[in-house]
C-alpha atoms as a PDB file:
ATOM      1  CA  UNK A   1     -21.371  20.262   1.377  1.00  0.00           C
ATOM      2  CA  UNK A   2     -23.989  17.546   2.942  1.00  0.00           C
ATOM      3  CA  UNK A   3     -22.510  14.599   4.732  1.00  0.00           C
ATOM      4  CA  UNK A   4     -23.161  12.404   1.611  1.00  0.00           C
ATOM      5  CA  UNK A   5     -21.135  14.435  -0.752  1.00  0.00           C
ATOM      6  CA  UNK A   6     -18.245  13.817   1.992  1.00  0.00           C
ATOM      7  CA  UNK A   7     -18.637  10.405   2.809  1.00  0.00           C
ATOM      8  CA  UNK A   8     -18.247   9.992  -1.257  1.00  0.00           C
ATOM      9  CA  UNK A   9     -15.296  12.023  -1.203  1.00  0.00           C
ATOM     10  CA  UNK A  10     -13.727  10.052   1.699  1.00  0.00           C
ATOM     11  CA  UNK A  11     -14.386   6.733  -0.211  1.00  0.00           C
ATOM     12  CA  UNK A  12     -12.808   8.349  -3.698  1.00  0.00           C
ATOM     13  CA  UNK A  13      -9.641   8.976  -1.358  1.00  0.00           C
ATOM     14  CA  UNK A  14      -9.798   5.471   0.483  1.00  0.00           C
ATOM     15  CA  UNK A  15      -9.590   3.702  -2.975  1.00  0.00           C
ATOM     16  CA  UNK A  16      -6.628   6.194  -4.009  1.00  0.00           C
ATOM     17  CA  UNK A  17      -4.961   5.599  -1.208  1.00  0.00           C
ATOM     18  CA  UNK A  18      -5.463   1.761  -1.567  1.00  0.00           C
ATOM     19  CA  UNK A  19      -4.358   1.844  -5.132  1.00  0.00           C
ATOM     20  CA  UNK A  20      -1.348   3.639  -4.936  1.00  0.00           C
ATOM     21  CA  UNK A  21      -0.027   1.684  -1.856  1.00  0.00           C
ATOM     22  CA  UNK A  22      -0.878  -1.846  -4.254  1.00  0.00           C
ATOM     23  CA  UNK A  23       0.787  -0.432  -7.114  1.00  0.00           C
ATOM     24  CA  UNK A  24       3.725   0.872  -4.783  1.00  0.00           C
ATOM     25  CA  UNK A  25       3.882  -2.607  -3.185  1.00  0.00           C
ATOM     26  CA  UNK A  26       3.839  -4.662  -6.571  1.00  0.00           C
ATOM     27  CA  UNK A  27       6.665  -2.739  -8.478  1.00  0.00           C
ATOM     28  CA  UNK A  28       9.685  -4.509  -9.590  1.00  0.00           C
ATOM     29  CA  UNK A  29      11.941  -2.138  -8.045  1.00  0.00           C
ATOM     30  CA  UNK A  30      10.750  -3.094  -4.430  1.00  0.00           C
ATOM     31  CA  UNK A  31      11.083  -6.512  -5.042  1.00  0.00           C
ATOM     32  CA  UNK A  32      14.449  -7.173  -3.802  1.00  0.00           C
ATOM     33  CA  UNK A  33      13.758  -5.201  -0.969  1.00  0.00           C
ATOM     34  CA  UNK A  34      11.098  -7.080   0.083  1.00  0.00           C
ATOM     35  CA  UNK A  35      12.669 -10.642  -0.512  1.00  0.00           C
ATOM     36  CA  UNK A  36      15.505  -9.481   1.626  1.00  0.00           C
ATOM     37  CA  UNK A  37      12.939  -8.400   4.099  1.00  0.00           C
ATOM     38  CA  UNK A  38      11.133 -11.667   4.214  1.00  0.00           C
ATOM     39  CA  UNK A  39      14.182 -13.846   4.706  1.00  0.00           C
ATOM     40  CA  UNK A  40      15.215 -11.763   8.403  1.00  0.00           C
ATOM     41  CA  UNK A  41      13.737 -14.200  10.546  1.00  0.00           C
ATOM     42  CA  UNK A  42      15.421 -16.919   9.095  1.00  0.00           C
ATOM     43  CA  UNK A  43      19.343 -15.126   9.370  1.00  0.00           C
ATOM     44  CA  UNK A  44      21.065 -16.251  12.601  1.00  0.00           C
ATOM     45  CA  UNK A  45      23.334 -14.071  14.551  1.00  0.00           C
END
């Protein structure tokens, strides 16, 4: 395996990895969680 065939591996995995966490992070399901998670620095003790 020459360095080019790994460097194109690495960048297949990169965009993957980058895909999955945008999908992950633009679900419905998380939503709630993350408008709950956006308001904390506006709750007072």
């Amino acid at each position: 395996m020459d360095i080019s065939t790994m460097r194109s591996v690495a960048t297949v995995a990169s965009l993957i990895c980058f895909v999955g966490i945008w999908v992950w992070a633009w679900r419905r399901a998380n939503k709630n969680r993350f408008d709950e998670a956006a308001q904390l620095p506006f709750i007072e003790d």
